[in-house]
N, C-alpha and C. Protein backbone atom coordinates (compact mmCIF):
# COMPACT_ATOMS: atom_id res chain seq x y z
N UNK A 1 8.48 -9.57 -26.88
CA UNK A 1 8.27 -8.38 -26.07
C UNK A 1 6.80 -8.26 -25.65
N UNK A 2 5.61 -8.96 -26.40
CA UNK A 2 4.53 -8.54 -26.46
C UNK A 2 4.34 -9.66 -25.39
N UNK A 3 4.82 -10.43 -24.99
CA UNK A 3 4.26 -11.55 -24.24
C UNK A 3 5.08 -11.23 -22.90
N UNK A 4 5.96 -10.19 -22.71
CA UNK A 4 6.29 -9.70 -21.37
C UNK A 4 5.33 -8.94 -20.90
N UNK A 5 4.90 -8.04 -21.68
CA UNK A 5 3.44 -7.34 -20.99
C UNK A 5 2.41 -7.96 -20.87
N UNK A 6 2.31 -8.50 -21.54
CA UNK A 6 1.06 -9.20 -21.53
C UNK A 6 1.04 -10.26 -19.35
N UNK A 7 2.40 -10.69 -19.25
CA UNK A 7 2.95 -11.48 -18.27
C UNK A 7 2.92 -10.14 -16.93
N UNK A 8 3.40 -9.45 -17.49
CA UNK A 8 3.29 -7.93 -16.34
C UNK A 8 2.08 -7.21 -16.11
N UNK A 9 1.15 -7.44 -16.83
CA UNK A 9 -0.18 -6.63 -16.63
C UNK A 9 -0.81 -7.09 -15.36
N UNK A 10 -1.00 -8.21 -15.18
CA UNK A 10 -1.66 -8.60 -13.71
C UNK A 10 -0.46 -8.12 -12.42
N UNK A 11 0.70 -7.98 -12.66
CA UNK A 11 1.50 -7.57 -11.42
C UNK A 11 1.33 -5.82 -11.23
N UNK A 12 0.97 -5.11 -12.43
CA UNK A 12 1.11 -3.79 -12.50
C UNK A 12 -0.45 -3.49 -11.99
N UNK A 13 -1.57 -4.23 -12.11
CA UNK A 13 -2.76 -4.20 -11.74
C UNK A 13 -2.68 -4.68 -10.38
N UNK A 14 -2.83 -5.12 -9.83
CA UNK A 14 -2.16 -5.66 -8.63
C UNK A 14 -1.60 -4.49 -7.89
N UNK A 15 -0.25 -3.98 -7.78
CA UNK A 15 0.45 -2.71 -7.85
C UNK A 15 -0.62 -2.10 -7.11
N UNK A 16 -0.77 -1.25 -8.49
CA UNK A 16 -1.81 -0.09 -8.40
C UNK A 16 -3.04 -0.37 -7.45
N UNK A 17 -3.93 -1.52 -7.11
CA UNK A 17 -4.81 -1.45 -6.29
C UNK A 17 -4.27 -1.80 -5.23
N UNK A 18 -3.29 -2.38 -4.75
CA UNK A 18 -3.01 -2.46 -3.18
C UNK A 18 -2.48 -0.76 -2.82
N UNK A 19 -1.36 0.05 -4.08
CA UNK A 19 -1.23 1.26 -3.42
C UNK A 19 -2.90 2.21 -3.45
N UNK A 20 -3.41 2.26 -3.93
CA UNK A 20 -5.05 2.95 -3.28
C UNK A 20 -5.64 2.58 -2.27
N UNK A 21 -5.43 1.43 -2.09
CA UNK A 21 -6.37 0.59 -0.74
C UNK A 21 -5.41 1.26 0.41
N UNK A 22 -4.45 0.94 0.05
CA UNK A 22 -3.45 1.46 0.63
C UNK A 22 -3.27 2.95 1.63
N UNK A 23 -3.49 3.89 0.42
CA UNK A 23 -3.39 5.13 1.04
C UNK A 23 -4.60 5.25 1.33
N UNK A 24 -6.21 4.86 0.75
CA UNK A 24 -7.60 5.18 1.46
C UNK A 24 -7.15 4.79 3.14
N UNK A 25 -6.93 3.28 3.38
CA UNK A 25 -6.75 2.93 4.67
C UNK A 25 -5.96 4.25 5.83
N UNK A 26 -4.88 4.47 5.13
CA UNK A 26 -3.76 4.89 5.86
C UNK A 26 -4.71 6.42 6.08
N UNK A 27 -4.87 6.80 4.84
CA UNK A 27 -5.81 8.73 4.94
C UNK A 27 -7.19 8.18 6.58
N UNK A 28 -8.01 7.11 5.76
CA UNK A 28 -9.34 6.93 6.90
C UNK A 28 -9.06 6.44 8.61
N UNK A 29 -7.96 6.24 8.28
CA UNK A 29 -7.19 5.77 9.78
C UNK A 29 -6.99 6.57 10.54
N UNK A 30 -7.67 6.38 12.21
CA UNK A 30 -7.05 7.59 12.85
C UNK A 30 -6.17 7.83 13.57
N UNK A 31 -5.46 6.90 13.90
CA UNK A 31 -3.92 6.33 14.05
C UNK A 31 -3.21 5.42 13.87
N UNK A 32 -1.91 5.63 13.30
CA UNK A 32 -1.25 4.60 13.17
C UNK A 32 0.32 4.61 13.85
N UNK A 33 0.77 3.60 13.81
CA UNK A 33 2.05 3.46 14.05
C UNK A 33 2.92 4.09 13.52
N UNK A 34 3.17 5.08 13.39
CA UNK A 34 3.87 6.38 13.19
C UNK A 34 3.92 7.37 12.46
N UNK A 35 4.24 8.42 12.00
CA UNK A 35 3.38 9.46 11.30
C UNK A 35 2.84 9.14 10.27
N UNK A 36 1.49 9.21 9.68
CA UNK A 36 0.98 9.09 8.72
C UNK A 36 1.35 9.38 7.58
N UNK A 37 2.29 10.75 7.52
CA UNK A 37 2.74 11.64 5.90
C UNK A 37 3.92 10.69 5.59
N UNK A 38 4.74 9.91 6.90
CA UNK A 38 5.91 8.31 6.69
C UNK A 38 4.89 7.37 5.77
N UNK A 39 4.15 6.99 6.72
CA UNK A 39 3.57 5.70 6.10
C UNK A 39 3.04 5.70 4.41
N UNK A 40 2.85 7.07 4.30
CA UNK A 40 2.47 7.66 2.19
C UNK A 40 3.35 7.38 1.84
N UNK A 41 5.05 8.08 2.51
CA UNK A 41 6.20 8.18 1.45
C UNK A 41 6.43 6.62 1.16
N UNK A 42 6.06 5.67 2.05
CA UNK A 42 6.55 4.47 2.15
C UNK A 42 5.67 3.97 0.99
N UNK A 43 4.34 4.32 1.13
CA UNK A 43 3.74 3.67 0.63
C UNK A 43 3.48 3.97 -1.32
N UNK A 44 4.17 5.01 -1.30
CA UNK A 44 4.59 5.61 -3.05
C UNK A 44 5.63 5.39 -3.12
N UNK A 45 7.25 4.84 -2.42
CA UNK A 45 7.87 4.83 -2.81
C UNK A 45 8.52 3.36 -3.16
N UNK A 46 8.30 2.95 -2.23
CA UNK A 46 8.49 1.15 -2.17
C UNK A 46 7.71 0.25 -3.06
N UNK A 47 7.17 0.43 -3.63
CA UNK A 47 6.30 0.11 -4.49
C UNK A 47 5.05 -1.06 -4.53
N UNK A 48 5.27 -2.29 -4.48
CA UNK A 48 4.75 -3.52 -4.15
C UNK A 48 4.95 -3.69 -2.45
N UNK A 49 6.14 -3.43 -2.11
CA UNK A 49 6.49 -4.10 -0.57
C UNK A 49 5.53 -2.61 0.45
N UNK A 50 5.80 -1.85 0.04
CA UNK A 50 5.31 -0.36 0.55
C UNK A 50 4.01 -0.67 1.13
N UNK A 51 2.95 -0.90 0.41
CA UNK A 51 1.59 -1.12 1.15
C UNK A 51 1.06 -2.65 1.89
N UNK A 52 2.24 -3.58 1.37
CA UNK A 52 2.40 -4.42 2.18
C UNK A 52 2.81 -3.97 3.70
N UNK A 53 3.66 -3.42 3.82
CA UNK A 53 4.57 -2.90 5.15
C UNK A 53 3.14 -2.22 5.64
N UNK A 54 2.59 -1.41 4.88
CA UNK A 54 1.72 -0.62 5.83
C UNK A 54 0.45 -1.67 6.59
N UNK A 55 0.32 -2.32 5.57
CA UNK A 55 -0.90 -3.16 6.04
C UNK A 55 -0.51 -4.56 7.32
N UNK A 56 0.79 -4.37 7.47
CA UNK A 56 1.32 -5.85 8.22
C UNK A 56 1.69 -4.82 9.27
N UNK A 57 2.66 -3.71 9.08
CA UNK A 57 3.03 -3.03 10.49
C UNK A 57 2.38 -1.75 10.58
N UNK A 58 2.18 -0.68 9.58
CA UNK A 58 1.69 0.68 10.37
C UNK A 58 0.14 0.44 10.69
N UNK A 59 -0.63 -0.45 10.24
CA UNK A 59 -1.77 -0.23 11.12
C UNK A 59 -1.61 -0.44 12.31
N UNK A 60 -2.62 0.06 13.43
CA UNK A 60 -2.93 -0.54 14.58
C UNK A 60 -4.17 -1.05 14.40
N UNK A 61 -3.98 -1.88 15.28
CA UNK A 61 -4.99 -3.38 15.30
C UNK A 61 -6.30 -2.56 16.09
N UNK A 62 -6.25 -1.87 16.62
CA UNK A 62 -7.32 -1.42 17.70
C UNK A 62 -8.01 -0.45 17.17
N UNK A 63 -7.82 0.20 15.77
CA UNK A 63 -8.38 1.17 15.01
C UNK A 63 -9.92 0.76 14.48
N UNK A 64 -9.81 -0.78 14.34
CA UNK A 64 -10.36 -1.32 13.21
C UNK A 64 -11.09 -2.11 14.36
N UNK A 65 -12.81 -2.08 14.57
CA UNK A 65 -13.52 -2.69 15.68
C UNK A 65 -13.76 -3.34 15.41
């Protein structure tokens, strides 16, 4: 059991800093591809894939100079 966490700690670390980068981006952004308060639920609820999705589709490319 002790060597499953030990195996999960880098995926749960991981996790957790893509969802912060995540929502900083999505909050400092001043538009995105569709409502912003969507792109949170997505991005707390989906978990791993969630701030992936945001970072591949709800940004816009033209935000970022």
């Amino acid at each position: 059991m002790e060597n499953i966490v030990l195996l999960l700690l880098p995926i749960i670390a991981i996790q957790f800093l893509l969802l912060i980068i995540a929502l900083i981006s999505c909050i400092r952004a001043e538009e995105t591809l569709g409502p912003k308060w969507a792109w949170m639920v997505i991005i707390f609820c989906i978990s791993i894939i969630g701030p992936i999705l945001y970072f591949v589709i709800g940004q816009r490319k033209d935000t970022y100079k």
